[in-house]
PDB file of N, CA and C in Angstrom:
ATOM      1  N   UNK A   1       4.177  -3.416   1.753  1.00  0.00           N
ATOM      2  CA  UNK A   1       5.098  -3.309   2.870  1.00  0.00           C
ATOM      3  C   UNK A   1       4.260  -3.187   4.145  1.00  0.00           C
ATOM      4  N   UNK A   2       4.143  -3.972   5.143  1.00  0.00           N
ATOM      5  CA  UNK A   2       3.742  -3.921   6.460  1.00  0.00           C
ATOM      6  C   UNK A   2       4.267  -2.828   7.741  1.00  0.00           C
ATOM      7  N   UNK A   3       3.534  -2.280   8.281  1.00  0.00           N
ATOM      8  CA  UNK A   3       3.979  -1.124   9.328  1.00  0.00           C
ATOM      9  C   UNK A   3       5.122  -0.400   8.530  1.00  0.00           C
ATOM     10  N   UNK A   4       4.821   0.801   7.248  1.00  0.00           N
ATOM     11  CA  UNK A   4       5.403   1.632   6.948  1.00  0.00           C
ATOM     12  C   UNK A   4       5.329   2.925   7.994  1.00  0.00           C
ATOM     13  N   UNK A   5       6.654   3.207   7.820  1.00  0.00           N
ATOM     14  CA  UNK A   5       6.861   4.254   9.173  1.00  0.00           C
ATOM     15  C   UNK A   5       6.685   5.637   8.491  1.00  0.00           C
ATOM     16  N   UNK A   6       5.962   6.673   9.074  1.00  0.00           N
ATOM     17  CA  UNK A   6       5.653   8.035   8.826  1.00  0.00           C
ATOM     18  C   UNK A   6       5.826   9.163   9.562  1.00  0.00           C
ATOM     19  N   UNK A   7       7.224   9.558   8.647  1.00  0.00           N
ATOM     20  CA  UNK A   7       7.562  10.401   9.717  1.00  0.00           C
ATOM     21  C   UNK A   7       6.496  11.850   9.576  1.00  0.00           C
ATOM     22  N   UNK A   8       6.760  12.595  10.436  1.00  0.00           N
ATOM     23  CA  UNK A   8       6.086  14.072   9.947  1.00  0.00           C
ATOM     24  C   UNK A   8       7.114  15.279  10.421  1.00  0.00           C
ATOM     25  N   UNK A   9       6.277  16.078   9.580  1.00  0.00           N
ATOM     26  CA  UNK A   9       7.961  17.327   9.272  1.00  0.00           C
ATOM     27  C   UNK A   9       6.681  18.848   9.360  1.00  0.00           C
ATOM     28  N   UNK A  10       7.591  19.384  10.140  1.00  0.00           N
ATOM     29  CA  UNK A  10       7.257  20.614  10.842  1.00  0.00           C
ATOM     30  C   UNK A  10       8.359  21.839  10.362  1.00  0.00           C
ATOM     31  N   UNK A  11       7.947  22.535   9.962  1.00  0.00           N
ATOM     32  CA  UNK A  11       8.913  23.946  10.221  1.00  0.00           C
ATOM     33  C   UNK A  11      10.038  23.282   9.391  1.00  0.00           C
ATOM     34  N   UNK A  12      10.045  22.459   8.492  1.00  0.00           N
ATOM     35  CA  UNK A  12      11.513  21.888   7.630  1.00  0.00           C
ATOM     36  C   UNK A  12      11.915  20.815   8.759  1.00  0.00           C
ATOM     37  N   UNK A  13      11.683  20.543   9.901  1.00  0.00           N
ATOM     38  CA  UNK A  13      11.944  19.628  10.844  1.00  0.00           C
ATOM     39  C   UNK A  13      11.558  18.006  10.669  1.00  0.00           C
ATOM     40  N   UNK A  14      11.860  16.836  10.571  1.00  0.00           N
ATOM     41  CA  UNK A  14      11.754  15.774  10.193  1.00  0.00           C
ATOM     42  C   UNK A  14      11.537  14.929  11.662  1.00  0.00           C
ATOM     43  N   UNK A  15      10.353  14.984  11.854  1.00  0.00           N
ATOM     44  CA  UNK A  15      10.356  14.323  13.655  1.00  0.00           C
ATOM     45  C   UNK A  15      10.018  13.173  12.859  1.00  0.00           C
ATOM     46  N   UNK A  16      10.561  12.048  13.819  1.00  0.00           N
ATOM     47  CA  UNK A  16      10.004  10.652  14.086  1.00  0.00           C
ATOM     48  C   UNK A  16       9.118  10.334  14.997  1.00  0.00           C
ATOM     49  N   UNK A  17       7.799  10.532  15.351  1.00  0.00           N
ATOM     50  CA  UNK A  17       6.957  10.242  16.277  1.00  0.00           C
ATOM     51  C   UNK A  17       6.242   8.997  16.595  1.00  0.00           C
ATOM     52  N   UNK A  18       7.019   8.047  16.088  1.00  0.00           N
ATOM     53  CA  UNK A  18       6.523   6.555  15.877  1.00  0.00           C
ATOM     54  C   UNK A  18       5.451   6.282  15.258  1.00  0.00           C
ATOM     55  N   UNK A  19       4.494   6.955  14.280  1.00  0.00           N
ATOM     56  CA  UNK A  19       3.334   6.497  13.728  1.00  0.00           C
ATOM     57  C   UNK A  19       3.510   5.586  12.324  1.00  0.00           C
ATOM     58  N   UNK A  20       3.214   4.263  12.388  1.00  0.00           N
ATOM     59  CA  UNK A  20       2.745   3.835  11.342  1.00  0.00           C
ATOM     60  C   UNK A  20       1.628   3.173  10.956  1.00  0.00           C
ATOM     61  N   UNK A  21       1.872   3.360   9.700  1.00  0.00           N
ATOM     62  CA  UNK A  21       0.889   2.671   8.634  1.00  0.00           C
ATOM     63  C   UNK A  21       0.830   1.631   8.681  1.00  0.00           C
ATOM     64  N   UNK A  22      -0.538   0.812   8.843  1.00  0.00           N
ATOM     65  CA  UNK A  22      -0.614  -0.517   8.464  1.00  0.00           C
ATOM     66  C   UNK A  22       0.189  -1.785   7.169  1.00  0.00           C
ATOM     67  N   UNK A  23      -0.479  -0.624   6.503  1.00  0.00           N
ATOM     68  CA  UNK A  23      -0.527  -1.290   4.635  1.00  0.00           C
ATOM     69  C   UNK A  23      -0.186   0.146   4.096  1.00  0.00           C
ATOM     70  N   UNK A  24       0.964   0.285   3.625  1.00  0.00           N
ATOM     71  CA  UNK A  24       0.852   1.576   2.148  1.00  0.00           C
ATOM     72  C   UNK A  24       0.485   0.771   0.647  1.00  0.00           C
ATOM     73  N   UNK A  25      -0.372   0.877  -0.122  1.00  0.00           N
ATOM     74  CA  UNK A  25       0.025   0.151  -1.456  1.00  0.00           C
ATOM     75  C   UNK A  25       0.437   0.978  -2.422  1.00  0.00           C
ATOM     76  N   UNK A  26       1.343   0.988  -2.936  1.00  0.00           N
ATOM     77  CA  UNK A  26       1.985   1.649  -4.263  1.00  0.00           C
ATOM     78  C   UNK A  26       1.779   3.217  -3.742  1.00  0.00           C
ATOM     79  N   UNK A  27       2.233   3.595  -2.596  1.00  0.00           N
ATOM     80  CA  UNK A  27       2.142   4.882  -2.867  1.00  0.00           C
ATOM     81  C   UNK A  27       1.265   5.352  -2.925  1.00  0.00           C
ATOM     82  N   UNK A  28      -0.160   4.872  -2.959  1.00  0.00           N
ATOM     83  CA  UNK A  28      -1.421   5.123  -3.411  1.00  0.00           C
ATOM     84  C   UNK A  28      -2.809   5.203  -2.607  1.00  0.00           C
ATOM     85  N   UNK A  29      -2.380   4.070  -1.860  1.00  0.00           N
ATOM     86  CA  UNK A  29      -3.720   3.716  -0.707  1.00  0.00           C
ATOM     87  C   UNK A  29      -3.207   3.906   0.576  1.00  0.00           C
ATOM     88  N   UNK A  30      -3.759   3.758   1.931  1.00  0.00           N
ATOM     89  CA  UNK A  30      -3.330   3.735   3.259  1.00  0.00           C
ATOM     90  C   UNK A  30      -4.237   2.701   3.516  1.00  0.00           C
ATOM     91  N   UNK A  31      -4.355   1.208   4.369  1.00  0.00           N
ATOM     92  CA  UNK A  31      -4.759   0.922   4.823  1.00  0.00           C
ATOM     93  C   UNK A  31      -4.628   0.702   6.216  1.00  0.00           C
ATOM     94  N   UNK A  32      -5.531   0.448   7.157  1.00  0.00           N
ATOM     95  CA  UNK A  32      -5.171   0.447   8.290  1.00  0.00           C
ATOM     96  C   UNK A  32      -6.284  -0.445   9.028  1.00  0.00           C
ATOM     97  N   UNK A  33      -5.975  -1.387   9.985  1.00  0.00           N
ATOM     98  CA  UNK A  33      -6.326  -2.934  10.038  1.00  0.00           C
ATOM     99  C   UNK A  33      -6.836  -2.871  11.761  1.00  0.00           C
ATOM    100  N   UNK A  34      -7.987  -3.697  11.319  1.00  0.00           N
ATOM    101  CA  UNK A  34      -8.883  -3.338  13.047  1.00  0.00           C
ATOM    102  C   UNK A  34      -8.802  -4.640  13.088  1.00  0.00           C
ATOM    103  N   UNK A  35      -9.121  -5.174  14.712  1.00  0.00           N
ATOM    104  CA  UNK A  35     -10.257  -6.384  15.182  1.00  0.00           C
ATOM    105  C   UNK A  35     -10.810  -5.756  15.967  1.00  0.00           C
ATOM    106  N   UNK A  36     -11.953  -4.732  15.731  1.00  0.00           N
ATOM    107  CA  UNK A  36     -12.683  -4.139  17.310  1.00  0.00           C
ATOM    108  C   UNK A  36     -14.016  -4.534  17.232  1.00  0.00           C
ATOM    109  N   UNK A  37     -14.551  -4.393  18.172  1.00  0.00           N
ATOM    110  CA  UNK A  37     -16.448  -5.108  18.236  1.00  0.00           C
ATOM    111  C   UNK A  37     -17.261  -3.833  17.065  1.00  0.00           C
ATOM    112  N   UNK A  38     -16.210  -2.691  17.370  1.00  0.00           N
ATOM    113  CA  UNK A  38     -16.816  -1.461  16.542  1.00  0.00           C
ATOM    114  C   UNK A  38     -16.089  -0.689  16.008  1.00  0.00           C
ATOM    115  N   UNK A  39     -16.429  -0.129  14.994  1.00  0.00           N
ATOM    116  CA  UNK A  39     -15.185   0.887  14.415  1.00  0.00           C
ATOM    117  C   UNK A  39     -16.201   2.623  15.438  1.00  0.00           C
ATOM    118  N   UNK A  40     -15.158   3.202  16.031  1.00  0.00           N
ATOM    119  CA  UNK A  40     -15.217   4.349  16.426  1.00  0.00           C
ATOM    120  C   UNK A  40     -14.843   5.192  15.568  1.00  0.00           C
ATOM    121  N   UNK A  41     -15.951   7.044  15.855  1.00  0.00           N
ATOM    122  CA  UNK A  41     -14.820   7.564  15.310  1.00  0.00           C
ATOM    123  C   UNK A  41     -13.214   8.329  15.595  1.00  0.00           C
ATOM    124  N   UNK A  42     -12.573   7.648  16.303  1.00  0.00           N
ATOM    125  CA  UNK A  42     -11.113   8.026  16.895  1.00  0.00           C
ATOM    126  C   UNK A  42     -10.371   7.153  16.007  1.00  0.00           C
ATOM    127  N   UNK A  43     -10.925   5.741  14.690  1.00  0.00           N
ATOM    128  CA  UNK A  43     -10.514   4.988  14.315  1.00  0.00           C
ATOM    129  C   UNK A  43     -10.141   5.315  13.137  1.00  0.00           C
ATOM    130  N   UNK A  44     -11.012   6.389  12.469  1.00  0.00           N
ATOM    131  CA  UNK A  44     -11.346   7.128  11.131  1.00  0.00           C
ATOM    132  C   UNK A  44     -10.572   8.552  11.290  1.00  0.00           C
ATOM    133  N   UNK A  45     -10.430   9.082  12.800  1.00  0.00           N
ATOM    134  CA  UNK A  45      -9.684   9.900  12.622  1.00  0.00           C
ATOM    135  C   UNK A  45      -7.967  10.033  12.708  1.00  0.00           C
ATOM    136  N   UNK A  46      -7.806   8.460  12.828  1.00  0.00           N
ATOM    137  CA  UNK A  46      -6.499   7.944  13.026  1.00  0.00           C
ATOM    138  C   UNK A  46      -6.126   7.607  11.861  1.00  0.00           C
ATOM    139  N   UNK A  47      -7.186   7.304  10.222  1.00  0.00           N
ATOM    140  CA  UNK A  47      -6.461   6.692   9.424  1.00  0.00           C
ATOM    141  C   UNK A  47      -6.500   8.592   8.215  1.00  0.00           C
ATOM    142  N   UNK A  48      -7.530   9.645   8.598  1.00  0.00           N
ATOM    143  CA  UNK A  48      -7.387  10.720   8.145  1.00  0.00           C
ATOM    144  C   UNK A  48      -6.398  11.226   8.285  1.00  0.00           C
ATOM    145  N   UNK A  49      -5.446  11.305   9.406  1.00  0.00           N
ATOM    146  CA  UNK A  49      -4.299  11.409  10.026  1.00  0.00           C
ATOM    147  C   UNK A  49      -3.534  11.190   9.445  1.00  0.00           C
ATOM    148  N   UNK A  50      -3.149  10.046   9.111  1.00  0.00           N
ATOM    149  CA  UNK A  50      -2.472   9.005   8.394  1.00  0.00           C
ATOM    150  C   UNK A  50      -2.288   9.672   6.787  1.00  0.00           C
ATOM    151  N   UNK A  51      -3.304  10.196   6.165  1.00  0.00           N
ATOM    152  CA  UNK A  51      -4.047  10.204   4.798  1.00  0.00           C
ATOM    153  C   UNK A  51      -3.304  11.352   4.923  1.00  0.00           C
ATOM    154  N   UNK A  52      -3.517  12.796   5.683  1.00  0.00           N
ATOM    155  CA  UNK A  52      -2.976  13.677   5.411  1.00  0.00           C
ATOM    156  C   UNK A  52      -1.426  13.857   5.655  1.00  0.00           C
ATOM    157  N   UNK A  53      -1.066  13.207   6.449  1.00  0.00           N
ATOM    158  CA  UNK A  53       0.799  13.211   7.063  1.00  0.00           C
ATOM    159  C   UNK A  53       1.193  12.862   5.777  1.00  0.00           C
ATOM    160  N   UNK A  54       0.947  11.940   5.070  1.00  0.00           N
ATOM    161  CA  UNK A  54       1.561  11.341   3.650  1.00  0.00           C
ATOM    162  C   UNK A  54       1.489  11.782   2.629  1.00  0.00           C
ATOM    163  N   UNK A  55       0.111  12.534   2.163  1.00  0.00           N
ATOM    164  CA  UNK A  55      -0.470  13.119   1.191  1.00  0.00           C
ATOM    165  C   UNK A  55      -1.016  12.049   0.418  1.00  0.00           C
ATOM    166  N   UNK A  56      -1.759  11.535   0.663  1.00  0.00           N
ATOM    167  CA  UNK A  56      -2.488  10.152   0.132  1.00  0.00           C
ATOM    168  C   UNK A  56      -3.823  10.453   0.094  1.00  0.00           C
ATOM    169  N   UNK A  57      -5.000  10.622  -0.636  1.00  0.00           N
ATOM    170  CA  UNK A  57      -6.066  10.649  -1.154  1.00  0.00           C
ATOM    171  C   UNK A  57      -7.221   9.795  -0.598  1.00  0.00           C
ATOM    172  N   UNK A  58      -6.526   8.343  -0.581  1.00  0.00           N
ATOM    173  CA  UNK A  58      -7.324   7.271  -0.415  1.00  0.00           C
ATOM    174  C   UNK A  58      -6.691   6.386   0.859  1.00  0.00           C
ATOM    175  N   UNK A  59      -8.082   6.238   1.664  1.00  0.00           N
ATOM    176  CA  UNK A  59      -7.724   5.266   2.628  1.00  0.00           C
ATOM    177  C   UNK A  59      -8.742   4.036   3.151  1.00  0.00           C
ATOM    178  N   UNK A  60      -8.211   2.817   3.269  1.00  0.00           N
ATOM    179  CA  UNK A  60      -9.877   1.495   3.658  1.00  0.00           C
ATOM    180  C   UNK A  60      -8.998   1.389   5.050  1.00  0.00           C
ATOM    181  N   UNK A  61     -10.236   1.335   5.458  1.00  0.00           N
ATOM    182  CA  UNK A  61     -10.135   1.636   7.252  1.00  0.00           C
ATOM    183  C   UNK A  61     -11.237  -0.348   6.926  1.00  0.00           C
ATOM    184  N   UNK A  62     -10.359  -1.351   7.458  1.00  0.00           N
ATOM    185  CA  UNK A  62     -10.959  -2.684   7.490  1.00  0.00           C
ATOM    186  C   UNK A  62     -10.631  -3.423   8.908  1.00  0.00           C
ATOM    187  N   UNK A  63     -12.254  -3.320   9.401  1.00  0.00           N
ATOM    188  CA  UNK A  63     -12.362  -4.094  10.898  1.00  0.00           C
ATOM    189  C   UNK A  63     -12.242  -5.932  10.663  1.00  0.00           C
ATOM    190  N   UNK A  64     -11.657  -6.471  10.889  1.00  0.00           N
ATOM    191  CA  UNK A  64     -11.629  -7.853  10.823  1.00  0.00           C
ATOM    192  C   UNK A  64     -12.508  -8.899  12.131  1.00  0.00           C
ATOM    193  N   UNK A  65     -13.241  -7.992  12.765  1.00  0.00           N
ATOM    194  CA  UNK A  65     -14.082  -8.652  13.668  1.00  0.00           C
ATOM    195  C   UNK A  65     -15.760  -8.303  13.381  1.00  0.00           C
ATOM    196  N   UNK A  66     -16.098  -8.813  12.236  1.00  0.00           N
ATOM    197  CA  UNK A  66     -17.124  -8.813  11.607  1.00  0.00           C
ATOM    198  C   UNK A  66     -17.353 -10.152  10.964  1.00  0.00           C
ATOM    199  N   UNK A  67     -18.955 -10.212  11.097  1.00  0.00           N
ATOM    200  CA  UNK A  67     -19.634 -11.484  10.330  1.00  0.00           C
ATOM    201  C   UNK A  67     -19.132 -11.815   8.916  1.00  0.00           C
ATOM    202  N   UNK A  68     -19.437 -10.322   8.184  1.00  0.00           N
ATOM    203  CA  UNK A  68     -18.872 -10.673   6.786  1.00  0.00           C
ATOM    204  C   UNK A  68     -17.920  -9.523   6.161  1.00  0.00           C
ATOM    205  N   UNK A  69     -17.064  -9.753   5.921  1.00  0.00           N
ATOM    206  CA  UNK A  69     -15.898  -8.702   5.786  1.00  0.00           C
ATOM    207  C   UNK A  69     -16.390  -7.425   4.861  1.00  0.00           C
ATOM    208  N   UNK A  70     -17.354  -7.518   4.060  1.00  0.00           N
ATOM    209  CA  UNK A  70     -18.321  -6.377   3.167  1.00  0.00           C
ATOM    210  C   UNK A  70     -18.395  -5.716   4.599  1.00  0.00           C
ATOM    211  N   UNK A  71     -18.903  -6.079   5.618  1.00  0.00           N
ATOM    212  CA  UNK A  71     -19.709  -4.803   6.334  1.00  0.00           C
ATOM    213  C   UNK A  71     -18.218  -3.966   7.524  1.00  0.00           C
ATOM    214  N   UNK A  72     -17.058  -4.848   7.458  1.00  0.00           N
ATOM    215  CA  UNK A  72     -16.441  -4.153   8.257  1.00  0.00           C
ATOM    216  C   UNK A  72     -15.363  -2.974   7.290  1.00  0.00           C
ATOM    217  N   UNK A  73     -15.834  -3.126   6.250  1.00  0.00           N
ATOM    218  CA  UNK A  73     -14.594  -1.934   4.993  1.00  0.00           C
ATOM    219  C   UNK A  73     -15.179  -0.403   5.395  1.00  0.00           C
ATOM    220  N   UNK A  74     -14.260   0.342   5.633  1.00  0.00           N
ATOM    221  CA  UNK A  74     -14.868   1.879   5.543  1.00  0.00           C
ATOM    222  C   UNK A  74     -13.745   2.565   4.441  1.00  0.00           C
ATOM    223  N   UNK A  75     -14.305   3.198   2.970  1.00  0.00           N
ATOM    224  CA  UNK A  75     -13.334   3.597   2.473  1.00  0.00           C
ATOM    225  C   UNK A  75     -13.438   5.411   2.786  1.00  0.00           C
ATOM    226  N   UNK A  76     -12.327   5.842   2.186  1.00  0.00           N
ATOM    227  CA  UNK A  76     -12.304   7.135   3.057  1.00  0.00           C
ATOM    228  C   UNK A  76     -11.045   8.016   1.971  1.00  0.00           C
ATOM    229  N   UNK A  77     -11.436   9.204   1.636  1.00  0.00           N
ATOM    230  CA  UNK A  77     -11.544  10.109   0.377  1.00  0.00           C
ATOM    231  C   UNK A  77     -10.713  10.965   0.998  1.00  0.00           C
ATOM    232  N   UNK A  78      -9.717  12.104   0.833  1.00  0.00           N
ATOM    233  CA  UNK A  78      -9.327  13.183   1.224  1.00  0.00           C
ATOM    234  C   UNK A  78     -10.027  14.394   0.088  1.00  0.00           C
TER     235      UNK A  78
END
């Protein structure tokens, strides 16, 4: 599913703050999809973000403005 929406919940509160997910797969992964000259880290702390709002474990943080797509994957563990 493309741009899955995530809400986050406070105090039993269910806000909608517009954040989504790139890629969810099965419930399982978060991906989240670059074209930048560089991955920063504000990029990694956007998909940790992501990782913890959901409770998701696993996340590939993949820059698509790279020579060879091996060097733009960052995978990323909770």
């Amino acid at each position: 599913m493309l741009q899955h929406s995530l809400p986050v919940k406070y105090k039993g509160v269910k806000l909608d703050c517009g954040y989504r997910v790139d890629l969810l797969i099965d419930n399982k992964v978060i991906v989240e999809l670059k074209s930048v000259d560089k991955l920063v880290p504000i990029h990694q702390a956007q998909l940790l973000s992501y990782m913890k709002l959901a409770g998701i474990k696993i996340g590939l943080l993949m820059n698509f403005n790279v020579q060879f797509m091996k060097n733009g994957i960052k995978r990323m563990v909770l």
